[in-house]
C-alpha atoms as a PDB file:
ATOM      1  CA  UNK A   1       0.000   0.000   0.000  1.00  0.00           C
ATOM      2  CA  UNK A   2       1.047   3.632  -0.439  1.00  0.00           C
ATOM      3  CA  UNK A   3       2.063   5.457   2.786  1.00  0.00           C
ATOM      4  CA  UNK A   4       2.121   8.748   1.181  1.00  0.00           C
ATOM      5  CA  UNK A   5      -1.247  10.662   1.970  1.00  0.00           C
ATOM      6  CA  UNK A   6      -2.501   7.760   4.249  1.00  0.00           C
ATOM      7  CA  UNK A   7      -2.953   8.162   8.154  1.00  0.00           C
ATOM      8  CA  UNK A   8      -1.818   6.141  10.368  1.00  0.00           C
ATOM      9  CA  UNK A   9      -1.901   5.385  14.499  1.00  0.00           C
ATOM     10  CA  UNK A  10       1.398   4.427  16.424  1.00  0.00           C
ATOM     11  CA  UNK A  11       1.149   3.024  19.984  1.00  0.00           C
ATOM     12  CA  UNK A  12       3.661   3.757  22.576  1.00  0.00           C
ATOM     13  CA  UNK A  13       4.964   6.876  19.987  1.00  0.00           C
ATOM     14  CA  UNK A  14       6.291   9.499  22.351  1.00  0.00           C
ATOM     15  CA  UNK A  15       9.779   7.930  22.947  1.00  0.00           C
ATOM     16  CA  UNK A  16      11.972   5.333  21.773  1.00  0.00           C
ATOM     17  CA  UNK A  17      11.228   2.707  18.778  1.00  0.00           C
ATOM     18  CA  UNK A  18       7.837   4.291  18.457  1.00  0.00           C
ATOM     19  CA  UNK A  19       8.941   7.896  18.575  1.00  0.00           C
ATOM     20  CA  UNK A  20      11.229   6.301  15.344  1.00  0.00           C
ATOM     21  CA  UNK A  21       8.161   4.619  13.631  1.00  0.00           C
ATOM     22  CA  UNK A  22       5.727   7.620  13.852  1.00  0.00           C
ATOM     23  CA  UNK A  23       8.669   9.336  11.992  1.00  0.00           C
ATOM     24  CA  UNK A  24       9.319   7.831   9.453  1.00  0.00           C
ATOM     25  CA  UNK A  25       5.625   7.718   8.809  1.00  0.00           C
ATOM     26  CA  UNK A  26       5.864  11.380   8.730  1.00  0.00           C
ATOM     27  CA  UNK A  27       8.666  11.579   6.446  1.00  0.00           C
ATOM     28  CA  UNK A  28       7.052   9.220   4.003  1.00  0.00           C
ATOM     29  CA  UNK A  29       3.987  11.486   3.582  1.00  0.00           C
ATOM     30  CA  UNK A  30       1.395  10.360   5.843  1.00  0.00           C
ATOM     31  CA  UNK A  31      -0.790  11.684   8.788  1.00  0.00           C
ATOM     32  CA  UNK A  32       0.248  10.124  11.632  1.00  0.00           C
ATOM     33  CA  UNK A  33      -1.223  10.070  15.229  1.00  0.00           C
ATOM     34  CA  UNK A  34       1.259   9.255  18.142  1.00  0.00           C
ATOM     35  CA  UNK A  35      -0.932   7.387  21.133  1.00  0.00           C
ATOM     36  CA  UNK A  36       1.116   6.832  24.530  1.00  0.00           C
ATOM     37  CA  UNK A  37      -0.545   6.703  28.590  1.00  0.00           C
ATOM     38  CA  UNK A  38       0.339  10.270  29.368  1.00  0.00           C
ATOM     39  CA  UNK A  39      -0.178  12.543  25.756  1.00  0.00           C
ATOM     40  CA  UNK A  40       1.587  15.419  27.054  1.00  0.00           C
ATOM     41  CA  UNK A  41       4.922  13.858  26.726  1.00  0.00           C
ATOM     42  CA  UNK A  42       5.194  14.312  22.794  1.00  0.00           C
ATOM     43  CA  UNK A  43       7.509  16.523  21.565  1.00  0.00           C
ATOM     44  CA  UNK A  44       7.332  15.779  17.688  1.00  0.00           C
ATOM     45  CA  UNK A  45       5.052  18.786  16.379  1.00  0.00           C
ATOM     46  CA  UNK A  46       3.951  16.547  13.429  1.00  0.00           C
ATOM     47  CA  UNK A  47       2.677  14.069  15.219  1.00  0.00           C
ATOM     48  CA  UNK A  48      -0.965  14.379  16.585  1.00  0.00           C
ATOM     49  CA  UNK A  49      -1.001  13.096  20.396  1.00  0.00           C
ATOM     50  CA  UNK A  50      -3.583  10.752  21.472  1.00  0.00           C
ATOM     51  CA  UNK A  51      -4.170   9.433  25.260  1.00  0.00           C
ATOM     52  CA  UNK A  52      -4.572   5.648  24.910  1.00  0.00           C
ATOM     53  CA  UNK A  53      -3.437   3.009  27.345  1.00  0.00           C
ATOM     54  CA  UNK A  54      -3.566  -0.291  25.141  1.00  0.00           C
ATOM     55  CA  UNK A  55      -4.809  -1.931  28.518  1.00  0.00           C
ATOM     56  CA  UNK A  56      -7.655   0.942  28.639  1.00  0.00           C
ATOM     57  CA  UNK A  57     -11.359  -0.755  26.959  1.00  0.00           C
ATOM     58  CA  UNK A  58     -12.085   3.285  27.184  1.00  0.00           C
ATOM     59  CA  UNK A  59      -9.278   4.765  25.782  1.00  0.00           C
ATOM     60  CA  UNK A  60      -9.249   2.439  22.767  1.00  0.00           C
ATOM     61  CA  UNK A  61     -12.897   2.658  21.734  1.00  0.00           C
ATOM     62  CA  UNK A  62     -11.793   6.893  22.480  1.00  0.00           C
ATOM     63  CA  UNK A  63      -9.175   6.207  20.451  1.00  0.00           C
ATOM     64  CA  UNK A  64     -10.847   4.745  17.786  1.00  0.00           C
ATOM     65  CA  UNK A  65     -13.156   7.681  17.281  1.00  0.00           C
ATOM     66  CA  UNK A  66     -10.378   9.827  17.044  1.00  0.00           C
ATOM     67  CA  UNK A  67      -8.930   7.967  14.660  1.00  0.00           C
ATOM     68  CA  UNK A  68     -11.464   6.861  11.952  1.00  0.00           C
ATOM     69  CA  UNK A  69      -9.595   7.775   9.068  1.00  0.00           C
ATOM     70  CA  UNK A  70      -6.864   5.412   9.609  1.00  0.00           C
ATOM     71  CA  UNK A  71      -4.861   2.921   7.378  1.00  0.00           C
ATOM     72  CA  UNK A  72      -2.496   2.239   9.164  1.00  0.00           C
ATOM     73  CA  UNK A  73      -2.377   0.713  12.986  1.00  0.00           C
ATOM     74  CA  UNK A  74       1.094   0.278  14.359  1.00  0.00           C
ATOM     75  CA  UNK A  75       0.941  -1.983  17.585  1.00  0.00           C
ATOM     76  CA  UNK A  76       4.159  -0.819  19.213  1.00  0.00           C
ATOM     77  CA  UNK A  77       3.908  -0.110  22.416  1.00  0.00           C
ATOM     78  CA  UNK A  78       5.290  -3.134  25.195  1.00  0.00           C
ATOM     79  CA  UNK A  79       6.765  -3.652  28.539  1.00  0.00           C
ATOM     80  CA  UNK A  80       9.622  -5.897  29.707  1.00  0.00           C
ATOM     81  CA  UNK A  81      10.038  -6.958  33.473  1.00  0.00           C
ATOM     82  CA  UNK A  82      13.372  -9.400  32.996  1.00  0.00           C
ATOM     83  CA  UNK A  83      11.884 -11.970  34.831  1.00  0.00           C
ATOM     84  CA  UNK A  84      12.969 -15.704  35.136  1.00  0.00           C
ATOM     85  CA  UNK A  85      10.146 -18.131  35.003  1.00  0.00           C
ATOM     86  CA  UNK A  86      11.011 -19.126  39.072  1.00  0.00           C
ATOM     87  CA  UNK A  87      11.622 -15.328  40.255  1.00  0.00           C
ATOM     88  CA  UNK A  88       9.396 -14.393  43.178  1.00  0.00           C
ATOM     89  CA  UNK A  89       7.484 -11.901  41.074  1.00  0.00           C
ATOM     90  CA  UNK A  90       7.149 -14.521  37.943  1.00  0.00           C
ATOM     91  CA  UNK A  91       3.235 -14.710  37.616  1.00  0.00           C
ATOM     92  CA  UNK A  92       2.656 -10.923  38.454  1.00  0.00           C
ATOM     93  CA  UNK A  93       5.492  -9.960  35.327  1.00  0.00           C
ATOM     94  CA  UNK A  94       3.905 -12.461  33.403  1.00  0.00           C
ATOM     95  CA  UNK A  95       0.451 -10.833  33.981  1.00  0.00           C
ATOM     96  CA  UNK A  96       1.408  -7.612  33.472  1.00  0.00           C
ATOM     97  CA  UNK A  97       3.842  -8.868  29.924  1.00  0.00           C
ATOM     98  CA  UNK A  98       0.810 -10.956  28.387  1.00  0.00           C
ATOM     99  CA  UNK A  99      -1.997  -7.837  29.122  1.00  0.00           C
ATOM    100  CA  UNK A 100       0.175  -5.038  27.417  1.00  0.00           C
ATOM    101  CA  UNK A 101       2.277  -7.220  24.706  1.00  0.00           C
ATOM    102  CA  UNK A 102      -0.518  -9.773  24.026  1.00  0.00           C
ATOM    103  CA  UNK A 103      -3.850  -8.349  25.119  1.00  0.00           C
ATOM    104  CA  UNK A 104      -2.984  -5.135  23.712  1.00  0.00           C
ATOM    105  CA  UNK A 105      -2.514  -5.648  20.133  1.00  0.00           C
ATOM    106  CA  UNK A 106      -5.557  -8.254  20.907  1.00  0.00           C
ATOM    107  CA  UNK A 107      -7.545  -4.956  21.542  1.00  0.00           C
ATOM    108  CA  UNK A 108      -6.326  -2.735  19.881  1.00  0.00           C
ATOM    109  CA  UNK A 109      -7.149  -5.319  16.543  1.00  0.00           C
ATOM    110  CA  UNK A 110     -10.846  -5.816  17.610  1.00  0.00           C
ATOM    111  CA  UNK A 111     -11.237  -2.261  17.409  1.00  0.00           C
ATOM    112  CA  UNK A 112      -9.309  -0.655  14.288  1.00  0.00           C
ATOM    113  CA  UNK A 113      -9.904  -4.058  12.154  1.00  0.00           C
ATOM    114  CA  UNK A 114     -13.695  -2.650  10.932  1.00  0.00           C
ATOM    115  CA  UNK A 115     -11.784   1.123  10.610  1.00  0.00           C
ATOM    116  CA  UNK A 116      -9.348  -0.177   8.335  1.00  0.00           C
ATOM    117  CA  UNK A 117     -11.994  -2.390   6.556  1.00  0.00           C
ATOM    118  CA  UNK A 118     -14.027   0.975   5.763  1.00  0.00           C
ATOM    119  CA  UNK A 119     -11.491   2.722   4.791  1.00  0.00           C
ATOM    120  CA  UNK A 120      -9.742   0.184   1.744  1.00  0.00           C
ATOM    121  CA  UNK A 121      -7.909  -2.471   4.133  1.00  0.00           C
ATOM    122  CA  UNK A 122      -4.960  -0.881   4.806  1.00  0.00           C
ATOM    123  CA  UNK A 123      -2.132  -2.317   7.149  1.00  0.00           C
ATOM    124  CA  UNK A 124      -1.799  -3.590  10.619  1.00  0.00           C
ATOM    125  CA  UNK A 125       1.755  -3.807  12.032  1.00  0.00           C
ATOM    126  CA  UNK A 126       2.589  -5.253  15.053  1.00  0.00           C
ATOM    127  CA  UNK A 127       6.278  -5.072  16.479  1.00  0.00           C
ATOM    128  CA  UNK A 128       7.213  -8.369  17.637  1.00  0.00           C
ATOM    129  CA  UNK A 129      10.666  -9.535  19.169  1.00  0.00           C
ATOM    130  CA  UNK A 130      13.402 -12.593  18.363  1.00  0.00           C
ATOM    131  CA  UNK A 131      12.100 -13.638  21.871  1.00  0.00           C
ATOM    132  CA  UNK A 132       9.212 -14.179  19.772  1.00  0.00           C
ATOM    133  CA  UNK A 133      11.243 -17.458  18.156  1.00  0.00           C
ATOM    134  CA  UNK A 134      13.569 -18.506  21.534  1.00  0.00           C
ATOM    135  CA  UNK A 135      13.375 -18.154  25.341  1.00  0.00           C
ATOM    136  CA  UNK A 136      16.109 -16.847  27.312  1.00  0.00           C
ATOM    137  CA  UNK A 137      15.464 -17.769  31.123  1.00  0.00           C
ATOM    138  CA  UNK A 138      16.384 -14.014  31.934  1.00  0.00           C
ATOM    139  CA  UNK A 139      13.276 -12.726  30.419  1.00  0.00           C
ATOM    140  CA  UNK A 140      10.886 -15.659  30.395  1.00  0.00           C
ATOM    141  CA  UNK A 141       8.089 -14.267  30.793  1.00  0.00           C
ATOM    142  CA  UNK A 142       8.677 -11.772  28.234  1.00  0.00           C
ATOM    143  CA  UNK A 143       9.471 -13.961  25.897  1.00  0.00           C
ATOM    144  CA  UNK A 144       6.427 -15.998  26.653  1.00  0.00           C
ATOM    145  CA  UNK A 145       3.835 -13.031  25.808  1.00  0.00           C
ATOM    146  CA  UNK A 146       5.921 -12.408  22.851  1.00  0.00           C
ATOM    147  CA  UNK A 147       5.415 -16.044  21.323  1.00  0.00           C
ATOM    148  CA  UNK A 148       1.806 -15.596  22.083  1.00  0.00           C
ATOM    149  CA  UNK A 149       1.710 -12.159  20.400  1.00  0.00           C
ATOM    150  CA  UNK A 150       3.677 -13.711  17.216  1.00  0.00           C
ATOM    151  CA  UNK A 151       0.824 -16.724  17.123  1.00  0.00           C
ATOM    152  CA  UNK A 152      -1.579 -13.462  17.464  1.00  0.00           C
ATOM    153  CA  UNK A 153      -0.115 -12.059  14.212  1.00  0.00           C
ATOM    154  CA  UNK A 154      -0.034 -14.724  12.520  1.00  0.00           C
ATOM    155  CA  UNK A 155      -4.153 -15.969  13.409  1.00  0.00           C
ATOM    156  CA  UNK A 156      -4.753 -12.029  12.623  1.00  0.00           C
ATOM    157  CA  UNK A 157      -2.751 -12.163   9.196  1.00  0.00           C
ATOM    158  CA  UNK A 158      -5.534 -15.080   8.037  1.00  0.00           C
ATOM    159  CA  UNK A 159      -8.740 -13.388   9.520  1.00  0.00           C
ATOM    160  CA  UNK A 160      -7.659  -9.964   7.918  1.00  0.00           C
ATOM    161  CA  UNK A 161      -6.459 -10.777   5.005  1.00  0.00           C
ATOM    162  CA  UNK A 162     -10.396 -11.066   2.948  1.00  0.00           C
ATOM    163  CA  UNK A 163     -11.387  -7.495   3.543  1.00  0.00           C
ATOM    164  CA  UNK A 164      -7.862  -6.623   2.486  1.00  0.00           C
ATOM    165  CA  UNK A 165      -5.720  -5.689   5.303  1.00  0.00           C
ATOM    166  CA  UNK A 166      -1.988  -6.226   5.574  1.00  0.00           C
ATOM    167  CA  UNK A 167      -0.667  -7.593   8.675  1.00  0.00           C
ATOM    168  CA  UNK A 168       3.198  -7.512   9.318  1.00  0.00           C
ATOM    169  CA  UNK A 169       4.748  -8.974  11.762  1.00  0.00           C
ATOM    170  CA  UNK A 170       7.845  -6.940  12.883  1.00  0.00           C
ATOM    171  CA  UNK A 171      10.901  -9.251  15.015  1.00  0.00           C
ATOM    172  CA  UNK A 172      14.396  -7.743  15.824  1.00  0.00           C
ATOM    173  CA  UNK A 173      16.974  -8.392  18.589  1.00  0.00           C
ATOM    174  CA  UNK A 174      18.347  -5.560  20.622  1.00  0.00           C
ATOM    175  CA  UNK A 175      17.102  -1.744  19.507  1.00  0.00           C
ATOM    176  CA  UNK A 176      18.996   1.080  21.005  1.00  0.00           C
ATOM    177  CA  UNK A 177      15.995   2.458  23.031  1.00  0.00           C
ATOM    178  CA  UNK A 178      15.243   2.223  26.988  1.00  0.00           C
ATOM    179  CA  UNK A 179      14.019  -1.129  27.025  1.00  0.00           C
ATOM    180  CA  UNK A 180      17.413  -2.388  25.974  1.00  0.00           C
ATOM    181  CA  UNK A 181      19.930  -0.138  28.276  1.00  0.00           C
ATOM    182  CA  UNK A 182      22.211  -1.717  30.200  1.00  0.00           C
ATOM    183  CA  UNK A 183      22.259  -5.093  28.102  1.00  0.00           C
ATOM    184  CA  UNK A 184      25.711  -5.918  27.107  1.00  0.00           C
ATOM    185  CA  UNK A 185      24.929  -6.824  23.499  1.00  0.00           C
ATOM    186  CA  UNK A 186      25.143  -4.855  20.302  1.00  0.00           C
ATOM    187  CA  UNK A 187      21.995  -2.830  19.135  1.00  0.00           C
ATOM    188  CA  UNK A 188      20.228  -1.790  16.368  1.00  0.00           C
ATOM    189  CA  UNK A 189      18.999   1.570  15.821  1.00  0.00           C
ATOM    190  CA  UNK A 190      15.289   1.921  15.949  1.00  0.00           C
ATOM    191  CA  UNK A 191      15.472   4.619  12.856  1.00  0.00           C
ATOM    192  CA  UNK A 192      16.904   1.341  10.916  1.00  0.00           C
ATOM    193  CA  UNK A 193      13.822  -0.618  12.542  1.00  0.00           C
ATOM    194  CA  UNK A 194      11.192   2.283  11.429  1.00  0.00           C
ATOM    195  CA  UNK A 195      12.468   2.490   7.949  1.00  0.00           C
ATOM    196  CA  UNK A 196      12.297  -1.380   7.211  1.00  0.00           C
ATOM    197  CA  UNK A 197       8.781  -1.069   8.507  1.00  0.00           C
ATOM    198  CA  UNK A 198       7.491   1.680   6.649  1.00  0.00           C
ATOM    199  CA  UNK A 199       9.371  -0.152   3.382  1.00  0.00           C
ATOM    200  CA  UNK A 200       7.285  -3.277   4.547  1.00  0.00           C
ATOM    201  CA  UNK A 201       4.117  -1.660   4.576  1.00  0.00           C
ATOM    202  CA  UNK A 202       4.942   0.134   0.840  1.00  0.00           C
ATOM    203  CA  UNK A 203       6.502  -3.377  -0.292  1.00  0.00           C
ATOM    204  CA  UNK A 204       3.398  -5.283   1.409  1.00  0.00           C
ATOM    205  CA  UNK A 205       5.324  -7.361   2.639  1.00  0.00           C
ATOM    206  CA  UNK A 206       4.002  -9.639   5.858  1.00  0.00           C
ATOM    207  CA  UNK A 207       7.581  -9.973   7.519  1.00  0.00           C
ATOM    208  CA  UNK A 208      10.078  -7.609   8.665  1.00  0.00           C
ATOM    209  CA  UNK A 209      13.462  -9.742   9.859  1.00  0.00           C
ATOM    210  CA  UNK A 210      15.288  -6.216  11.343  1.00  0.00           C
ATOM    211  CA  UNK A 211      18.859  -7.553  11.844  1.00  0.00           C
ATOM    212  CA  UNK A 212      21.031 -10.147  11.519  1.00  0.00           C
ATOM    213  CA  UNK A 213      20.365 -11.784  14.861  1.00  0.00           C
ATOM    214  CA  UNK A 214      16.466 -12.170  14.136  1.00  0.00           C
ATOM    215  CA  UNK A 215      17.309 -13.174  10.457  1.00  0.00           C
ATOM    216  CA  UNK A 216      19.344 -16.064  11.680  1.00  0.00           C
ATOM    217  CA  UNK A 217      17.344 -17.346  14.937  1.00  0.00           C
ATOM    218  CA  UNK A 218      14.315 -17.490  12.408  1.00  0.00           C
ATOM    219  CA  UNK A 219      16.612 -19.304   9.758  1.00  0.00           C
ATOM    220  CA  UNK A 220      17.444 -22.020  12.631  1.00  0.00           C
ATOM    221  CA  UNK A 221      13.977 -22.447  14.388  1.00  0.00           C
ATOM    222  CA  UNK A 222      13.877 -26.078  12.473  1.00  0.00           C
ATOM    223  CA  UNK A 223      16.579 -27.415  15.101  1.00  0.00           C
ATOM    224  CA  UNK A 224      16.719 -24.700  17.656  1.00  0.00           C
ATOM    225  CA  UNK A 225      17.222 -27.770  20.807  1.00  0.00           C
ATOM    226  CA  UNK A 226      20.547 -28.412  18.986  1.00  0.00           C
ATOM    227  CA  UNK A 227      21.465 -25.065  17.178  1.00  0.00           C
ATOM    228  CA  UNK A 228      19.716 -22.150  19.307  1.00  0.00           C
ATOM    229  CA  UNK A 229      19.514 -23.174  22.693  1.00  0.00           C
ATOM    230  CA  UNK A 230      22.536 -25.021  23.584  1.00  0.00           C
ATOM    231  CA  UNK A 231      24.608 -21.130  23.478  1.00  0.00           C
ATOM    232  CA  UNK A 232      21.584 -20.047  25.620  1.00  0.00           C
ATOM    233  CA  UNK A 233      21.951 -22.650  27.858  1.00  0.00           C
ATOM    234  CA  UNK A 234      25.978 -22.096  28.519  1.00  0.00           C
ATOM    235  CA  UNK A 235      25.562 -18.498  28.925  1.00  0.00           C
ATOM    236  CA  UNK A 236      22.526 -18.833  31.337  1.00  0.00           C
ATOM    237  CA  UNK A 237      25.129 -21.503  33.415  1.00  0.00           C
ATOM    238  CA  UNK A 238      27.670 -18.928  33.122  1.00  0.00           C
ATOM    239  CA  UNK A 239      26.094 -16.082  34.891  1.00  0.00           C
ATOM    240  CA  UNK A 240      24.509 -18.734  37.360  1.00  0.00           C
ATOM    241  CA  UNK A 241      28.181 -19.475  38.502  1.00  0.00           C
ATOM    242  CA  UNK A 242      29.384 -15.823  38.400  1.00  0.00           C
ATOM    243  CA  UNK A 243      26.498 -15.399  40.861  1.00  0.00           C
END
């Protein structure tokens, strides 16, 4: 689909990967609203704040009003607790991981899926994770509502897909934003993200592998017990020794 002239919604816009997304958007030509929990945090004047809490019934439906002359629906916005399946706190992260990272685009689907039917089919993007594909015990439960988000996509993709609409499933490793500081690892930029995305959307293409690492954990999911996880498994032994 064309970007150019089209409007589009971006969750979780006001800083980080989203900030990135809803420019890009911008700089390809198309009306773009910027949703995040507290609206008086944006700073990009060509971006059109919206209050919306993806965990909010209210705020969506508000949302949705607000928004009827959307396209495009960028489900962006996530949390991360880095917890181990056997922490104290496991089942509260997890709770809190599956309503925001699963629940949310769940939501935020059942509400802009008739919008973007009325108005030609448009796209619905949903920014996924290589913990999507593998679990590292240091974010479990993350990686758990991820995986559930990714089988989300893909059940979306095949309900969607009659009245026309797109659906894009968005997976990369380590982005250079908040989520990721303090992780020893190397990072992507989330400009390089954003641009691949908006190319997806314009290309129509239902896949966006954002770096090498995702490219190549995808590539190996057919033996992952004997290609992925045995690296996982010595540097999850390693840090349990070190502790």
């Amino acid at each position: 689909m064309k970007v150019e002239g089209a409007a589009a919604l971006v969750t979780g816009a006001n800083r980080g990967l989203g900030a990135a997304i809803a420019q890009a958007l911008v700089d390809a030509g198309a009306k773009v609203y910027g949703a995040a929990r507290d609206n008086t945090t944006f700073t990009n004047p060509d971006v059109i704040p919206v209050l919306l809490d993806v965990n909010n019934a209210d705020d969506i439906a508000n949302a949705a009003r607000i928004c009827g002359d959307v396209s495009i629906v960028v489900n962006n916005a996530g949390i991360g607790r880095s917890s181990t399946s056997l922490a104290p706190d496991a089942a509260d992260a997890a709770r809190a991981e599956m309503e925001t990272n699963y629940f949310g685009p769940l939501r935020m689907a059942r509400a802009f899926a008739p919008i973007l039917r009325d108005n030609g089919g448009g796209a619905l993007v949903n920014v996924l994770s290589v913990l999507s594909f593998v679990s590292m015990p240091q974010a479990a439960t993350y990686s758990a509502s991820k995986a559930a988000a990714w089988s989300l996509t893909n059940a979306l993709r095949m309900e969607l897909r009659r009245q026309g609409t797109l659906v894009v499933a968005v997976h990369a490793g380590f982005i250079d934003t908040d989520m990721a500081a303090g992780i020893d690892a190397e990072n992507i930029s989330p400009q390089s993200v954003a641009a691949l995305i908006v190319a997806a959307i314009e290309a129509d293409a239902e896949q966006v592998l954002a770096d090498p690492t995702s490219q190549m954990v995808k590539a190996a999911l057919a033996d992952d017990l004997t290609v992925l996880y045995p690296a996982l498994q010595a540097q999850w032994d390693a840090a349990a020794v070190s502790r």
